[in-house]
N, C-alpha and C. Protein backbone atom coordinates (compact mmCIF):
# COMPACT_ATOMS: atom_id res chain seq x y z
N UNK A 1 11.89 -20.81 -0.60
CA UNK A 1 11.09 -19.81 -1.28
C UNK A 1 10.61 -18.77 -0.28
N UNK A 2 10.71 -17.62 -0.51
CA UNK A 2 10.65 -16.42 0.59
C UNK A 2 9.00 -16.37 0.01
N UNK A 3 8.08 -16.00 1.03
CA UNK A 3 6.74 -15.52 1.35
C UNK A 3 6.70 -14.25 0.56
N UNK A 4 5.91 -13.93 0.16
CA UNK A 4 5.03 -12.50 -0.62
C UNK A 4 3.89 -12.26 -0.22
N UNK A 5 3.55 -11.35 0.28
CA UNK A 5 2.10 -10.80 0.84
C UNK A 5 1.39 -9.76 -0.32
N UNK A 6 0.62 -10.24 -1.17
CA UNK A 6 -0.09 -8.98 -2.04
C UNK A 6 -1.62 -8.47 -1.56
N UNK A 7 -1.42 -6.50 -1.57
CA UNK A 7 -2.62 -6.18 -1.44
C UNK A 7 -3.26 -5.52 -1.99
N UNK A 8 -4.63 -5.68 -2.32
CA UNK A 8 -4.87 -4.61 -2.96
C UNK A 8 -5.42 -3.30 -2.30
N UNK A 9 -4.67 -1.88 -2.79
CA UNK A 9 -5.05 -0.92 -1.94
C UNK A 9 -5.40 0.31 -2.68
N UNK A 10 -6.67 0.92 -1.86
CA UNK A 10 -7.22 1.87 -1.93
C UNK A 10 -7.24 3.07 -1.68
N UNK A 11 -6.47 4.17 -1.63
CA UNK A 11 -6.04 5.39 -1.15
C UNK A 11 -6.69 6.73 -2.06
N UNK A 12 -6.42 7.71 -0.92
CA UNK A 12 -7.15 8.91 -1.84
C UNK A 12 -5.46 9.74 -1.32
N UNK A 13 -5.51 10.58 -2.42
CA UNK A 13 -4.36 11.73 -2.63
C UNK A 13 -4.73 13.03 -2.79
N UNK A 14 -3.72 14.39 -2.92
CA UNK A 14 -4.86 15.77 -2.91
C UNK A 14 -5.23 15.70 -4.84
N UNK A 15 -4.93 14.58 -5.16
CA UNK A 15 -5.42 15.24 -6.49
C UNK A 15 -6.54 14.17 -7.17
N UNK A 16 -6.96 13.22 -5.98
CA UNK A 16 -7.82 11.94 -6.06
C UNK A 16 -8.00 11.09 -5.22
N UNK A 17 -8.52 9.69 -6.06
CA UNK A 17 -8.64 8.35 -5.34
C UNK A 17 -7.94 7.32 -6.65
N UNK A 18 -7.61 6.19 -5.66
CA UNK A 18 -6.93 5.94 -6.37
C UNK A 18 -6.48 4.08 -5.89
N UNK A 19 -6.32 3.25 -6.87
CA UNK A 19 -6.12 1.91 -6.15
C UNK A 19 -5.02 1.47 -7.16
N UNK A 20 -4.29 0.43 -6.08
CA UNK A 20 -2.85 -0.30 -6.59
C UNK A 20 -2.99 -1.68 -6.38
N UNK A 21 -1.85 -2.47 -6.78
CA UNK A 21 -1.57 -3.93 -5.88
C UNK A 21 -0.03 -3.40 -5.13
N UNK A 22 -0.20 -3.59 -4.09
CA UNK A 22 1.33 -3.64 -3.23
C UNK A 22 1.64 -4.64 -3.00
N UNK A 23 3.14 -5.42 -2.83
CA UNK A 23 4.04 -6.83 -3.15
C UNK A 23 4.76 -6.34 -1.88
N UNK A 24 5.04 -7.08 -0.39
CA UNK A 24 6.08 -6.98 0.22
C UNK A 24 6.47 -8.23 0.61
N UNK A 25 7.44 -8.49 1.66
CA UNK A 25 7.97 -9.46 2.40
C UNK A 25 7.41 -9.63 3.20
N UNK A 26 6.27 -8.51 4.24
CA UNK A 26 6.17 -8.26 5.60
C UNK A 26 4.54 -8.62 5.41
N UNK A 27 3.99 -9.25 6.26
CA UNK A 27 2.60 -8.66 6.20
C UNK A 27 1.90 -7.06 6.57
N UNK A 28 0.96 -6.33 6.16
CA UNK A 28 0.66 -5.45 6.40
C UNK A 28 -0.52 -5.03 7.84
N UNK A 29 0.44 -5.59 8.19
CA UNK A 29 -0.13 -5.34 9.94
C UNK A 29 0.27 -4.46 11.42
N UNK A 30 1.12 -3.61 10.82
CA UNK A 30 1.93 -2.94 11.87
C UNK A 30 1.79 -1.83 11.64
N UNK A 31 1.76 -0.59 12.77
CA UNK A 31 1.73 0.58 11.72
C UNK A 31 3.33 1.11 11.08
N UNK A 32 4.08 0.59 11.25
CA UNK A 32 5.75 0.60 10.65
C UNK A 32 5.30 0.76 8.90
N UNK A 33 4.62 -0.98 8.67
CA UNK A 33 4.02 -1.47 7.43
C UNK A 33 3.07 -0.40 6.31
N UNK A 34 2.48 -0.03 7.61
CA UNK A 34 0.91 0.80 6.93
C UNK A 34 2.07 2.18 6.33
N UNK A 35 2.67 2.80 7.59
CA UNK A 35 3.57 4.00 6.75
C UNK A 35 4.55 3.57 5.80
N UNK A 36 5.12 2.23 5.38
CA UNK A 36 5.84 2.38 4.19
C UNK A 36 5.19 1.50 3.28
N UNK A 37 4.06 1.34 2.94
CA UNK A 37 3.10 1.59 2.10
C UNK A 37 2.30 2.89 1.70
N UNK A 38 2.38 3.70 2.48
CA UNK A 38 1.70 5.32 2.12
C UNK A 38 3.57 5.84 1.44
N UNK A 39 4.19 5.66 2.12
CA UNK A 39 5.63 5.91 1.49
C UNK A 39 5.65 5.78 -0.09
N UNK A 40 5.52 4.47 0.11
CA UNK A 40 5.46 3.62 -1.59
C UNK A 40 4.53 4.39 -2.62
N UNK A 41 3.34 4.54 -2.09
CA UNK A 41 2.30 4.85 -3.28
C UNK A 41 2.75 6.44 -3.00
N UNK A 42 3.30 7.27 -2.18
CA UNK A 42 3.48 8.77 -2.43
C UNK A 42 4.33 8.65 -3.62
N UNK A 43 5.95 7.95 -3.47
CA UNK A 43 6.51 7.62 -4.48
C UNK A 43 6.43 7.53 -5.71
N UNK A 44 5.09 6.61 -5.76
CA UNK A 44 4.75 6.46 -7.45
C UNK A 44 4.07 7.36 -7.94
N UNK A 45 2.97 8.14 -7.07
CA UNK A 45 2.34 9.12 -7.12
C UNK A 45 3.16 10.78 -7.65
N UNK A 46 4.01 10.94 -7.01
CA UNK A 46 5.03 11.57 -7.34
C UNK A 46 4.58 12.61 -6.74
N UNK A 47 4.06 11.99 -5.16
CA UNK A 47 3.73 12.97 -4.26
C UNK A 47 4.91 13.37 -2.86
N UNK A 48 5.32 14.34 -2.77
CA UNK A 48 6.61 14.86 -2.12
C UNK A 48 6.38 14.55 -0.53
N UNK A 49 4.90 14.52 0.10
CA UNK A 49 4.66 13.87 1.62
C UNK A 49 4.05 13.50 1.88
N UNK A 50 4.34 12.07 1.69
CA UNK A 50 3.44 10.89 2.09
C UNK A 50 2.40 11.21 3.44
N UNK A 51 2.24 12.29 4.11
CA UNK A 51 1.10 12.11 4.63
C UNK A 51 0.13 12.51 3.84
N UNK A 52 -0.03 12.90 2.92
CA UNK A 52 -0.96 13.30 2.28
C UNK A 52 -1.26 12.26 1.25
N UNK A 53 -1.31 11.02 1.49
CA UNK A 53 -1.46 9.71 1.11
C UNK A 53 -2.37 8.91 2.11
N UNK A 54 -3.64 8.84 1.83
CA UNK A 54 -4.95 8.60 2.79
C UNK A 54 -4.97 7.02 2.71
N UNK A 55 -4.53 5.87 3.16
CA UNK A 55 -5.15 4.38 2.75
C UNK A 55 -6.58 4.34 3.40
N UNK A 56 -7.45 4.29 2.37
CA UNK A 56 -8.61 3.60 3.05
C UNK A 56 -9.22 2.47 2.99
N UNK A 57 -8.58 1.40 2.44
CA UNK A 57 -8.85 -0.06 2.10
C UNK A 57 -7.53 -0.79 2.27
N UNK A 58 -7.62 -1.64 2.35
CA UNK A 58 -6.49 -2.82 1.92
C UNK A 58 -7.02 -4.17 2.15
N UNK A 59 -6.85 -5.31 1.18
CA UNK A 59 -7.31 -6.72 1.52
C UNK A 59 -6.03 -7.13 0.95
N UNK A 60 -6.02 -8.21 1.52
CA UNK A 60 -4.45 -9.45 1.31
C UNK A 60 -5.28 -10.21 0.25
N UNK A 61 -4.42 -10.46 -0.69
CA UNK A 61 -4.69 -11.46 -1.70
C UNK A 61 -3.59 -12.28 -1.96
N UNK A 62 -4.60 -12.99 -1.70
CA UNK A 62 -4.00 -15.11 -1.38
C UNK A 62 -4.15 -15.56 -2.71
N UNK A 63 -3.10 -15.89 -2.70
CA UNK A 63 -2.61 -16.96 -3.94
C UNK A 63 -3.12 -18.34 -3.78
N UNK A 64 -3.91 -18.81 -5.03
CA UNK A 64 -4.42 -20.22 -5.16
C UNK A 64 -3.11 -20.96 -4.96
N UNK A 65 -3.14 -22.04 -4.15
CA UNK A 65 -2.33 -22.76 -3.69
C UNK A 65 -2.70 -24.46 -4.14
């Protein structure tokens, strides 16, 4: 069974603020991670450059085991 890391995250955009759950493989600890998570939510956002995708939160949420 492959690992899943879920977070919940908090970002502001130029047209708000705004929170998701993000699902990867990787934990979100690198800055590699942190930019393709601002990637991701520009994406859904249907924002054209992800720098303009602010994270200002993120917590890992652990699955009851």
């Amino acid at each position: 069974m492959k690992k899943t890391y879920r977070y919940f995250v908090s970002f502001s955009y130029p047209n708000g603020f705004a929170d998701c759950i993000c699902v990867y493989d990787e934990p979100l600890d690198t800055p590699d991670m942190i930019n393709r998570c601002r990637r991701d939510i520009a994406s859904m956002q249907d924002i054209s450059n992800p720098n303009e995708v602010v994270i200002t939160f993120f917590k890992r949420i652990k699955d009851n085991r």
